[in-house]
PDB file of N, CA and C in Angstrom:
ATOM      1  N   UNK A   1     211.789  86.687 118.983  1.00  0.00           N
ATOM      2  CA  UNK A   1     210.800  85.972 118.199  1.00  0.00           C
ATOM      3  C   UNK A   1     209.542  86.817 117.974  1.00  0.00           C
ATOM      4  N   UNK A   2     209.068  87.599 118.952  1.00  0.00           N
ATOM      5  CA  UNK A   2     208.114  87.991 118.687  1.00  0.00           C
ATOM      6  C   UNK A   2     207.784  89.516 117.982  1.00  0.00           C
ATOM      7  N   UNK A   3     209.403  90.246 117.133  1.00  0.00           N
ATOM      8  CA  UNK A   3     209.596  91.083 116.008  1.00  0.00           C
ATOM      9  C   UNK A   3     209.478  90.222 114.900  1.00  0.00           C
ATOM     10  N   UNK A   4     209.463  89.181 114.959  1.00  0.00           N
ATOM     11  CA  UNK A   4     209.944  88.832 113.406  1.00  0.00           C
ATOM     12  C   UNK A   4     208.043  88.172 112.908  1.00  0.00           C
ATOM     13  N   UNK A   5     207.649  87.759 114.359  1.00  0.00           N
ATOM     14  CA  UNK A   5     205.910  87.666 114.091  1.00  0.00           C
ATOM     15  C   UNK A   5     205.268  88.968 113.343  1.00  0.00           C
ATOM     16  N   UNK A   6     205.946  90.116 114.732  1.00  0.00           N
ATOM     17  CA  UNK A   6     205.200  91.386 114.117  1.00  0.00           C
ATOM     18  C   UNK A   6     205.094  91.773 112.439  1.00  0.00           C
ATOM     19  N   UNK A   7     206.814  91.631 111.968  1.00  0.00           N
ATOM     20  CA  UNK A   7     207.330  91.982 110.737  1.00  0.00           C
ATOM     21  C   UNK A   7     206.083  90.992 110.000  1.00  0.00           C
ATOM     22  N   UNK A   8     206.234  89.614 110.274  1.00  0.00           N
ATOM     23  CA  UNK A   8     204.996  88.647 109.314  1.00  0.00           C
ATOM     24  C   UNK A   8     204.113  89.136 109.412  1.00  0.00           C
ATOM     25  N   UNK A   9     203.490  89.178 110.469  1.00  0.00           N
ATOM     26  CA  UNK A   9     201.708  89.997 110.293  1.00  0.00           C
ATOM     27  C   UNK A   9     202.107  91.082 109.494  1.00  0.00           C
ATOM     28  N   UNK A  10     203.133  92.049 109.415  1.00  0.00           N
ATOM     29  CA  UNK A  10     202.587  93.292 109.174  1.00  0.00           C
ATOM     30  C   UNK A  10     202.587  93.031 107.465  1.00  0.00           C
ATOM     31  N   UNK A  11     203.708  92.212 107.322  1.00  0.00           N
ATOM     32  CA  UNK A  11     203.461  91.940 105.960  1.00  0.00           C
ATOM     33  C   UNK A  11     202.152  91.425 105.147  1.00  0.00           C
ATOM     34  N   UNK A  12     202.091  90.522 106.172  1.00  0.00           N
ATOM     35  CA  UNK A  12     200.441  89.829 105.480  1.00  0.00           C
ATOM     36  C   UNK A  12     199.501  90.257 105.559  1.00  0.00           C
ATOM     37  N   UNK A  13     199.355  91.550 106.263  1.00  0.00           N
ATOM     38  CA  UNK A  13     198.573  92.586 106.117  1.00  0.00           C
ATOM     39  C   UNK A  13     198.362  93.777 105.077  1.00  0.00           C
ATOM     40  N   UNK A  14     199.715  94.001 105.006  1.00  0.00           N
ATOM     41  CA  UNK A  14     200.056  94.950 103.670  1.00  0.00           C
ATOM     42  C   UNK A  14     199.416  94.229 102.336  1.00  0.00           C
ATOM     43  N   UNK A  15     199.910  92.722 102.108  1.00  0.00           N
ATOM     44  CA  UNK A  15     199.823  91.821 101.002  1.00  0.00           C
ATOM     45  C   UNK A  15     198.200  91.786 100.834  1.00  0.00           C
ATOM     46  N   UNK A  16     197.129  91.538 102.011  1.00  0.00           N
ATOM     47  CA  UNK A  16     196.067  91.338 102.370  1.00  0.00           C
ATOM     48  C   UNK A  16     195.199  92.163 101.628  1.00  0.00           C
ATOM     49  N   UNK A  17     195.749  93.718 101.753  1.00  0.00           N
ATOM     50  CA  UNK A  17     195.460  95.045 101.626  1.00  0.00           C
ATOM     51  C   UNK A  17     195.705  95.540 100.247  1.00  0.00           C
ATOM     52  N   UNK A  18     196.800  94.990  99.387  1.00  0.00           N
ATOM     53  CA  UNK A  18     196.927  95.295  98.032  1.00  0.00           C
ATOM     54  C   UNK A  18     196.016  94.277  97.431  1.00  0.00           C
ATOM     55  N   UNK A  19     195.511  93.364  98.138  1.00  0.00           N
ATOM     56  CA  UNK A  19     194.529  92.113  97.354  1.00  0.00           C
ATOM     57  C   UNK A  19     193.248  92.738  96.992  1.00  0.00           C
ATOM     58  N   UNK A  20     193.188  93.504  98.556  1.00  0.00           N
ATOM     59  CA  UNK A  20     191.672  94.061  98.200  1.00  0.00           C
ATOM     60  C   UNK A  20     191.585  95.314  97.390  1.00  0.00           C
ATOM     61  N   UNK A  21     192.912  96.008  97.168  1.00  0.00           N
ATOM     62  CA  UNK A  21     192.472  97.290  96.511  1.00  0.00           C
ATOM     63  C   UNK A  21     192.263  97.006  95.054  1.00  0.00           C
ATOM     64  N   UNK A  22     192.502  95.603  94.475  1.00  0.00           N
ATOM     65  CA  UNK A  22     192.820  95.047  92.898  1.00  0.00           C
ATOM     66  C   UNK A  22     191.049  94.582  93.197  1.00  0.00           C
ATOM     67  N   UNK A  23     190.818  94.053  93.590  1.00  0.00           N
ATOM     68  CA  UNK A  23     189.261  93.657  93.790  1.00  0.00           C
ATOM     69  C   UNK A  23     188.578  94.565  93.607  1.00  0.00           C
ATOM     70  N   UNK A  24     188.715  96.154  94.331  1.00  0.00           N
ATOM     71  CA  UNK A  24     188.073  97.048  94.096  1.00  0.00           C
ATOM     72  C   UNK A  24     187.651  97.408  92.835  1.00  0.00           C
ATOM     73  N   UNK A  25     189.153  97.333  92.107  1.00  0.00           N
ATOM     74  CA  UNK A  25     189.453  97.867  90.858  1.00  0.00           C
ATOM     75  C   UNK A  25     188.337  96.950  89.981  1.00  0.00           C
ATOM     76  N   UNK A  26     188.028  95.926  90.416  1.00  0.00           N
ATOM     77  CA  UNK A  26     187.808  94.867  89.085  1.00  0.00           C
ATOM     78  C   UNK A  26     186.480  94.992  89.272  1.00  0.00           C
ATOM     79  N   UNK A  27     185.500  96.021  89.775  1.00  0.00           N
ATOM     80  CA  UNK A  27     184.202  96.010  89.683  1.00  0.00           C
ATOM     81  C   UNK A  27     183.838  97.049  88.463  1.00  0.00           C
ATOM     82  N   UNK A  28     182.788  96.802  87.892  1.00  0.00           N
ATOM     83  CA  UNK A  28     181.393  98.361  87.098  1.00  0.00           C
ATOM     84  C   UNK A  28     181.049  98.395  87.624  1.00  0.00           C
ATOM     85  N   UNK A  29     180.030  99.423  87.841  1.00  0.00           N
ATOM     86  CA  UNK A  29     179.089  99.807  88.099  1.00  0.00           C
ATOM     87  C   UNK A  29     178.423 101.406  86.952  1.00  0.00           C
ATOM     88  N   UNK A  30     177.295 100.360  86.467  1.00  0.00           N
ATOM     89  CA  UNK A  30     176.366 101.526  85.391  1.00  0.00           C
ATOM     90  C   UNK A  30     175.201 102.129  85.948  1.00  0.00           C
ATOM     91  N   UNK A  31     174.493 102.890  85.989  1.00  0.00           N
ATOM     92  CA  UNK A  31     173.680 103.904  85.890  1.00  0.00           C
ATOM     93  C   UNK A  31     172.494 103.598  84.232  1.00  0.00           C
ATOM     94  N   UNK A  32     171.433 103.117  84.588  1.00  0.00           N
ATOM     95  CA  UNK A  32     170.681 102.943  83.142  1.00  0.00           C
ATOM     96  C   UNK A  32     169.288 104.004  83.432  1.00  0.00           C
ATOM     97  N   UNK A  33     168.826 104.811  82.250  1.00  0.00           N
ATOM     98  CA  UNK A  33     167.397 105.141  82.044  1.00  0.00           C
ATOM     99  C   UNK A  33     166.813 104.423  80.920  1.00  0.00           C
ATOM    100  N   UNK A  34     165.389 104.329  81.448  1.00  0.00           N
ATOM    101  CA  UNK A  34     165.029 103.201  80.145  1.00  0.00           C
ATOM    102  C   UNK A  34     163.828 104.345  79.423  1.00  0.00           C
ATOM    103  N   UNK A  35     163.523 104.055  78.441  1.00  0.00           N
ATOM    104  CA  UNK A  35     162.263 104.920  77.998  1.00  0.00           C
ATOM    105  C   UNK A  35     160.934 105.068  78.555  1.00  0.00           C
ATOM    106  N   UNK A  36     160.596 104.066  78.945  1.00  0.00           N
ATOM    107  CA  UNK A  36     159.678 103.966  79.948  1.00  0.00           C
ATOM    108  C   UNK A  36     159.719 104.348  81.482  1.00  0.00           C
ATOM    109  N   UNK A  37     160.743 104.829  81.532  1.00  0.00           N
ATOM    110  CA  UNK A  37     161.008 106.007  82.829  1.00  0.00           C
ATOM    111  C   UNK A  37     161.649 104.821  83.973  1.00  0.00           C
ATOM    112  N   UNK A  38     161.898 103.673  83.427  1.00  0.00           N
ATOM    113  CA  UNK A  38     162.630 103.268  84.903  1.00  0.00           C
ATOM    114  C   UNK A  38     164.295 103.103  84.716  1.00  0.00           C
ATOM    115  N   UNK A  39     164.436 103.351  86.263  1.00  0.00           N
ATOM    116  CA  UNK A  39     165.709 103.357  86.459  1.00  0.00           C
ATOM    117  C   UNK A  39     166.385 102.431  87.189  1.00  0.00           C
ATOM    118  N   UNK A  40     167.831 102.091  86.319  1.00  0.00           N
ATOM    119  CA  UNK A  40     168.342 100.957  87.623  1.00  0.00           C
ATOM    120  C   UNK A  40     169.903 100.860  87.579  1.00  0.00           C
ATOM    121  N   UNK A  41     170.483 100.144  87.975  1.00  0.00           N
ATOM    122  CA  UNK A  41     172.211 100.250  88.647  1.00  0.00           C
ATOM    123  C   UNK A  41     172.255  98.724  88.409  1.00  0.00           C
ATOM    124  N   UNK A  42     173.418  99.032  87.378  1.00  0.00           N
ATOM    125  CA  UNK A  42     173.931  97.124  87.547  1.00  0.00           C
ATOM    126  C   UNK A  42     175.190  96.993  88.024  1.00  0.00           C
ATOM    127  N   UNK A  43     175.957  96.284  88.617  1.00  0.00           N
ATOM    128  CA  UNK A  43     177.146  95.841  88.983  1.00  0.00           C
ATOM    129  C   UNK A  43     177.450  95.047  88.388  1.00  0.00           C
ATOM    130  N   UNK A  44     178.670  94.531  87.901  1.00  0.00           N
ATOM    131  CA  UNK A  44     179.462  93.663  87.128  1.00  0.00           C
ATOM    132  C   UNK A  44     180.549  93.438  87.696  1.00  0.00           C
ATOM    133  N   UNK A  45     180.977  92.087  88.420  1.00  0.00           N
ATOM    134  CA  UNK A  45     182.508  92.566  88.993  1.00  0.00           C
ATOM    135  C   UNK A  45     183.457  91.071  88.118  1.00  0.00           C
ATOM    136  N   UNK A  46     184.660  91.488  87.881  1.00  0.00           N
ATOM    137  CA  UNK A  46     185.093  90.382  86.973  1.00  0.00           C
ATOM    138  C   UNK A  46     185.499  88.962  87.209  1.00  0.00           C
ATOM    139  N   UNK A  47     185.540  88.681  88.310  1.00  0.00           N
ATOM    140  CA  UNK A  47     185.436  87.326  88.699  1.00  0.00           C
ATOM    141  C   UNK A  47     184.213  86.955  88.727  1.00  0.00           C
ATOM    142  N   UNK A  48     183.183  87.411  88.324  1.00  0.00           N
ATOM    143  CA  UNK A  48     181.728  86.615  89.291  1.00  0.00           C
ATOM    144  C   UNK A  48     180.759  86.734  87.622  1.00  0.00           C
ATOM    145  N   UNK A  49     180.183  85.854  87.231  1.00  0.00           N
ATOM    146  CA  UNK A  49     179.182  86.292  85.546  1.00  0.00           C
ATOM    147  C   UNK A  49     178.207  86.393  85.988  1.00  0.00           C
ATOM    148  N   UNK A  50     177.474  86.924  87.234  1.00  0.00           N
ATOM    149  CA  UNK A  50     176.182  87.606  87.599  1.00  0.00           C
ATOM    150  C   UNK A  50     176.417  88.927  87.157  1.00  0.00           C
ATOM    151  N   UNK A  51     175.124  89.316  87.038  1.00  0.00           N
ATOM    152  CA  UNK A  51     175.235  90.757  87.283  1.00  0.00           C
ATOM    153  C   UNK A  51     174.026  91.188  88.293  1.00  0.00           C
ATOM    154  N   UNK A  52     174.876  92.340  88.737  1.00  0.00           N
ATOM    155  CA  UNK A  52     173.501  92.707  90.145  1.00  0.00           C
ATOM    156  C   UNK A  52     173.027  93.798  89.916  1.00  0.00           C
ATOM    157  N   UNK A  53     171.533  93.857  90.410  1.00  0.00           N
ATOM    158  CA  UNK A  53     170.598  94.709  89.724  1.00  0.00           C
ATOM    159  C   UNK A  53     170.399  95.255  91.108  1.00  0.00           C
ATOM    160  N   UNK A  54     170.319  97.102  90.893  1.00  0.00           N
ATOM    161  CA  UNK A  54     169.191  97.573  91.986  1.00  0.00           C
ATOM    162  C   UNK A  54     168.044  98.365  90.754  1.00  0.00           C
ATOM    163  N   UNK A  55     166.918  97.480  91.019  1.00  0.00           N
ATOM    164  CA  UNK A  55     166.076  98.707  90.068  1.00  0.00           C
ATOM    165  C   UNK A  55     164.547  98.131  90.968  1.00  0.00           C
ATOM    166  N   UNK A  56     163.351  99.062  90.756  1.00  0.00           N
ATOM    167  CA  UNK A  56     162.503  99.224  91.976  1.00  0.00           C
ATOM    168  C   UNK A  56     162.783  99.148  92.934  1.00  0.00           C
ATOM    169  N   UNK A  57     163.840  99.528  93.421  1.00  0.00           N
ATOM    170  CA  UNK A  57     164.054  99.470  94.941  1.00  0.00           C
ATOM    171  C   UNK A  57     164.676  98.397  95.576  1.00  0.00           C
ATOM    172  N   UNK A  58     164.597  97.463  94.994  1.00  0.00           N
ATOM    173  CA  UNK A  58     165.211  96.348  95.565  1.00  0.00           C
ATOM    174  C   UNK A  58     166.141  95.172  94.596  1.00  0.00           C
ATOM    175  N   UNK A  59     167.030  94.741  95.369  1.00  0.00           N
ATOM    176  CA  UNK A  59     168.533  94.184  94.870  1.00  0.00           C
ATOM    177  C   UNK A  59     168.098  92.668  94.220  1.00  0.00           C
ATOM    178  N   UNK A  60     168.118  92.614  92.944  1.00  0.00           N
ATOM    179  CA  UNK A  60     167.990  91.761  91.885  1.00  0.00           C
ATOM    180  C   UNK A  60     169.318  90.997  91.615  1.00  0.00           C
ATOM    181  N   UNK A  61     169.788  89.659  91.595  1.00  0.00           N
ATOM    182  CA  UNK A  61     171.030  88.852  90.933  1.00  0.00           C
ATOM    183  C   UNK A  61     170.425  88.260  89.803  1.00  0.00           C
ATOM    184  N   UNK A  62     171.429  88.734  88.968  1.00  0.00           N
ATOM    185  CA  UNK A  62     170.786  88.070  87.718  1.00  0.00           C
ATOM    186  C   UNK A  62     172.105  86.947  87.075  1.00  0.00           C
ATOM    187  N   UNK A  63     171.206  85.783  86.805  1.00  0.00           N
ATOM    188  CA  UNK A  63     172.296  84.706  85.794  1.00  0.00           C
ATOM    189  C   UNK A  63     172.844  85.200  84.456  1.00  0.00           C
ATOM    190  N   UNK A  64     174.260  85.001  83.928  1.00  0.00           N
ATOM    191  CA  UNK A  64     174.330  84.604  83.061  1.00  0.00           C
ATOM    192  C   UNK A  64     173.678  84.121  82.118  1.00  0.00           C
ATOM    193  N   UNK A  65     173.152  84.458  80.978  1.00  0.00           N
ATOM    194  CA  UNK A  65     172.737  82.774  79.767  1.00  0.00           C
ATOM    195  C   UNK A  65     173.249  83.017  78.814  1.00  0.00           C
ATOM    196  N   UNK A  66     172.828  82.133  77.991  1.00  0.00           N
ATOM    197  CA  UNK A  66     173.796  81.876  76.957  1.00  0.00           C
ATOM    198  C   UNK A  66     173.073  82.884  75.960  1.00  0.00           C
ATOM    199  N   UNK A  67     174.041  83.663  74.997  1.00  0.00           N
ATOM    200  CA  UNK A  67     173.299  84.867  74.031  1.00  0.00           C
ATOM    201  C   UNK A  67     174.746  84.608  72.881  1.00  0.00           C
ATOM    202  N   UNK A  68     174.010  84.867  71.451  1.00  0.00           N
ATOM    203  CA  UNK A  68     174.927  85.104  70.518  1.00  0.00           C
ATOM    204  C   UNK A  68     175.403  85.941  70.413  1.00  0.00           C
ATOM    205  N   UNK A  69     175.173  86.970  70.940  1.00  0.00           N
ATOM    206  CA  UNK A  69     175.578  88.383  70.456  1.00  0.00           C
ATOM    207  C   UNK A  69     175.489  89.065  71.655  1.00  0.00           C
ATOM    208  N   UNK A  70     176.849  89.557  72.471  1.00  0.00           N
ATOM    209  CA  UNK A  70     176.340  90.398  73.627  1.00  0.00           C
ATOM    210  C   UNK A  70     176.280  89.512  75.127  1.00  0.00           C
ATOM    211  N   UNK A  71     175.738  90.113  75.686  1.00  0.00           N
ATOM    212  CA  UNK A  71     175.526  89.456  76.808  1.00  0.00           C
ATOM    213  C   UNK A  71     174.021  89.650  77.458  1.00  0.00           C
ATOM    214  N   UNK A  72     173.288  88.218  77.867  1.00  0.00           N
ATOM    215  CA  UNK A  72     171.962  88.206  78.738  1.00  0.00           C
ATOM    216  C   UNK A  72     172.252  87.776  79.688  1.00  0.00           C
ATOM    217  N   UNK A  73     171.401  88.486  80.625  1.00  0.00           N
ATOM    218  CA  UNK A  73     171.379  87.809  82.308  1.00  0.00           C
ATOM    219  C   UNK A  73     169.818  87.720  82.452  1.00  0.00           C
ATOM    220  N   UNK A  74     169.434  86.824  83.051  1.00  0.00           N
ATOM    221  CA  UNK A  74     167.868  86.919  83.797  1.00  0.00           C
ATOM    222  C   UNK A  74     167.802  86.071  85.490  1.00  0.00           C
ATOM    223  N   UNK A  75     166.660  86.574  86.192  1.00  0.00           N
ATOM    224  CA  UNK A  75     166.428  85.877  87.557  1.00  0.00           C
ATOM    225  C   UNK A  75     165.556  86.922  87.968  1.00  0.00           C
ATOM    226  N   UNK A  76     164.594  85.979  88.729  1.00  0.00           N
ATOM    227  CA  UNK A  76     163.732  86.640  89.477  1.00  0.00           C
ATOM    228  C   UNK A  76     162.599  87.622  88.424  1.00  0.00           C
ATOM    229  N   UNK A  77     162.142  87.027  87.391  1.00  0.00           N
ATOM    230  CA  UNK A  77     161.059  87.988  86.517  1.00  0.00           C
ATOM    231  C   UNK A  77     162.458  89.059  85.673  1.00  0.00           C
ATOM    232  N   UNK A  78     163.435  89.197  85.874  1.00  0.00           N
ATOM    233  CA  UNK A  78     163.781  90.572  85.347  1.00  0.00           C
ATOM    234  C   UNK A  78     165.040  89.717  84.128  1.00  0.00           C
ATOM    235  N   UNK A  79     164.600  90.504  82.825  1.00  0.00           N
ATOM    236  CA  UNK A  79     165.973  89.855  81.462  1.00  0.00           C
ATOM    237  C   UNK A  79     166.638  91.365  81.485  1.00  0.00           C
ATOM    238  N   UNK A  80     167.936  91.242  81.059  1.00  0.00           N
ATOM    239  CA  UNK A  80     168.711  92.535  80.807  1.00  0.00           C
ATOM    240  C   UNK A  80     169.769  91.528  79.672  1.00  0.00           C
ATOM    241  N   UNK A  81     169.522  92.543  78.408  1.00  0.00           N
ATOM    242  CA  UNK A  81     170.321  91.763  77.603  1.00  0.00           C
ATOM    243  C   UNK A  81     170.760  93.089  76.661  1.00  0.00           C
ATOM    244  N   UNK A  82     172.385  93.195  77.047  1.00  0.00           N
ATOM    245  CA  UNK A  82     173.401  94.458  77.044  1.00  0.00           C
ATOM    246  C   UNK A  82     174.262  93.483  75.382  1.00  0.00           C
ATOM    247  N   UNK A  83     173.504  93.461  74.202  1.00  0.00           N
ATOM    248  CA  UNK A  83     173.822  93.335  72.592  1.00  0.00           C
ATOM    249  C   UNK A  83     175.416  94.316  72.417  1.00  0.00           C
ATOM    250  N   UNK A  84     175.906  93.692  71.634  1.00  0.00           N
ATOM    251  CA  UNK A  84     176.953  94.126  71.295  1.00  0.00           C
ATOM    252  C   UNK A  84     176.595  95.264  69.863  1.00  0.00           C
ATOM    253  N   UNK A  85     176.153  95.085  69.937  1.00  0.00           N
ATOM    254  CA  UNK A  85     175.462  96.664  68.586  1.00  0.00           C
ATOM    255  C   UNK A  85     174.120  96.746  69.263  1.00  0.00           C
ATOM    256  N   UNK A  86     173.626  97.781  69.124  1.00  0.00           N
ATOM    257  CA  UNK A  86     172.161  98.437  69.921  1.00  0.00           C
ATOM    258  C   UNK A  86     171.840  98.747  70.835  1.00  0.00           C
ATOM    259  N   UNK A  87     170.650  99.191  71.234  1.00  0.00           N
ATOM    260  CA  UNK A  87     170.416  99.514  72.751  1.00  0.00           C
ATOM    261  C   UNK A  87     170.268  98.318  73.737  1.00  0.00           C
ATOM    262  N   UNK A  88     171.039  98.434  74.948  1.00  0.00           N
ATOM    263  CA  UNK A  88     170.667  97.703  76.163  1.00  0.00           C
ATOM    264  C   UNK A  88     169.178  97.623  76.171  1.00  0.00           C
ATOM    265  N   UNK A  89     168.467  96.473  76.762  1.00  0.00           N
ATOM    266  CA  UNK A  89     166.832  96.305  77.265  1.00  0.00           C
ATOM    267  C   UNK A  89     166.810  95.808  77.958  1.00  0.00           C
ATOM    268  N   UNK A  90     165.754  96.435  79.292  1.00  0.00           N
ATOM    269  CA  UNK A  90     165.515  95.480  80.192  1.00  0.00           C
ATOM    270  C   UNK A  90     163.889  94.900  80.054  1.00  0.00           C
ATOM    271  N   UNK A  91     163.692  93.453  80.989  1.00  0.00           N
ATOM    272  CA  UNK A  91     161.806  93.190  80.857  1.00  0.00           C
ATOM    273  C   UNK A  91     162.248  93.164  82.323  1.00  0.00           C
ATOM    274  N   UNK A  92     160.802  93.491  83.171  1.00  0.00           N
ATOM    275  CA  UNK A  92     160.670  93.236  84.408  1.00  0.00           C
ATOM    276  C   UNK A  92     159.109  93.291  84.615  1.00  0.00           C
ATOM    277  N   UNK A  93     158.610  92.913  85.620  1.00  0.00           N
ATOM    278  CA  UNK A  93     157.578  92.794  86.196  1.00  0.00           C
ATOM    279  C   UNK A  93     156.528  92.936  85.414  1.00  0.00           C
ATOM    280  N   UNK A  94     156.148  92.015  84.539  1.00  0.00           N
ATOM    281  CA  UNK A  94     155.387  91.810  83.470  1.00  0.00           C
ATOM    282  C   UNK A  94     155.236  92.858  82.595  1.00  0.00           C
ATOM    283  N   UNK A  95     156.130  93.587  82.489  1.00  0.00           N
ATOM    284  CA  UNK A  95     156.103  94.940  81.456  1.00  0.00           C
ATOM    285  C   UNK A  95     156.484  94.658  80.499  1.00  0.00           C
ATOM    286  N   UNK A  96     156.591  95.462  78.812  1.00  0.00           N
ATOM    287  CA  UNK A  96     156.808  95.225  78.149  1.00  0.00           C
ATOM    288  C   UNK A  96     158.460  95.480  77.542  1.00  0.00           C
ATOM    289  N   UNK A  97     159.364  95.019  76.917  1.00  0.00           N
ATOM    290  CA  UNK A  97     161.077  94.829  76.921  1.00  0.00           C
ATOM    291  C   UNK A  97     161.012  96.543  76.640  1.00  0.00           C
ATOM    292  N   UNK A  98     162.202  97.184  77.011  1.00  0.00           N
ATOM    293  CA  UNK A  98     161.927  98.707  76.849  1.00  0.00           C
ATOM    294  C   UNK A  98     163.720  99.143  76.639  1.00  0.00           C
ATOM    295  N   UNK A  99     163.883  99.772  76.087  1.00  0.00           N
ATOM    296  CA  UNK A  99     165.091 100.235  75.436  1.00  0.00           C
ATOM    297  C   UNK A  99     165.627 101.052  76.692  1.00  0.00           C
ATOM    298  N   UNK A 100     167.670 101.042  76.686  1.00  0.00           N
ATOM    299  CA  UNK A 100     168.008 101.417  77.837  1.00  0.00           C
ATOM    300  C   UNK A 100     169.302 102.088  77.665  1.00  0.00           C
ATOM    301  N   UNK A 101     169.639 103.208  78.205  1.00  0.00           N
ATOM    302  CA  UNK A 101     170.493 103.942  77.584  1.00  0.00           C
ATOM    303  C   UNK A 101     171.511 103.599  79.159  1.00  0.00           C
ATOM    304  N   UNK A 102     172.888 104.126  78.961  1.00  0.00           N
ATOM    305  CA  UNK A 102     173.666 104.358  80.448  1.00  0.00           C
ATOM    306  C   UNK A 102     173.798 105.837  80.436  1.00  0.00           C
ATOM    307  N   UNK A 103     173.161 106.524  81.289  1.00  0.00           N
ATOM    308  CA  UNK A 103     173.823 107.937  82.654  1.00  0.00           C
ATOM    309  C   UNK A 103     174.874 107.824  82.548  1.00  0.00           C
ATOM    310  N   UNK A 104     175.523 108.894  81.846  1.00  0.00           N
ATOM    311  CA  UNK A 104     176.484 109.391  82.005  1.00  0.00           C
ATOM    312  C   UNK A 104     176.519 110.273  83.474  1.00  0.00           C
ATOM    313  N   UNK A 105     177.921 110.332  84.248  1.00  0.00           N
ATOM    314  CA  UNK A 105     177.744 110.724  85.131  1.00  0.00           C
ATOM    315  C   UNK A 105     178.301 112.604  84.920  1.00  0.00           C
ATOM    316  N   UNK A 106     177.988 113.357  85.814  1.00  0.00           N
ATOM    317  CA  UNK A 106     177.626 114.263  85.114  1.00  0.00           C
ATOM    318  C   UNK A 106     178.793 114.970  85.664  1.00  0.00           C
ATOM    319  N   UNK A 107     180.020 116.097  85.560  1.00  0.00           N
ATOM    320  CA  UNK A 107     181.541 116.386  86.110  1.00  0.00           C
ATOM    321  C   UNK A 107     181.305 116.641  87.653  1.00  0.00           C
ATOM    322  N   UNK A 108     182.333 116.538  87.946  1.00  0.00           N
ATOM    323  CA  UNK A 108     182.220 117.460  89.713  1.00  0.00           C
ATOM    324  C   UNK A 108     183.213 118.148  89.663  1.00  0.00           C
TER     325      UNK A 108
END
């Protein structure tokens, strides 16, 4: 009895383990410069319609809202609204909306 446990765990471990490597798969992660010299990292993962912000230093979740064109998120003072034609923009900390390109990452 207690091979055929092993064989189960080991399976549901294996199974466990291909779950998480598809999860892996299903994240972005971008790299943005804005014109106004700031920089920030969004995450997007495809089960979840937040998107997560690191920009000044510290880790921003931003909502979903509703946009015609494209996609907006806002929370916490900060809008990021990634238009389906034009430049990405972010507003944050009472600054003014500022145009936003993605970092390309550069070969290794």
């Amino acid at each position: 009895m207690g091979r055929h446990k092993a064989i189960l765990l080991g399976i549901t471990m294996l199974a466990a383990g291909l779950t998480g490597a598809r999860q892996t798969e299903a994240q972005t992660f971008r790299t943005y410069r804005c014109a106004d010299g700031t920089q920030f990292i969004a995450g997007f993962y495809d089960d979840d319609k937040r998107a997560f912000l690191q920009i000044d230093g510290e880790p921003v979740t931003l909502a979903k809202r509703l946009s015609v064109s494209g996609a907006r998120y806002s929370g916490a003072g900060v809008t990021l609204k990634i238009p389906k034609v034009g430049p990405t923009t972010v507003k944050h900390l009472r600054r003014p909306v500022t145009a936003c390109a993605v970092v390309e990452k550069p070969g290794i």
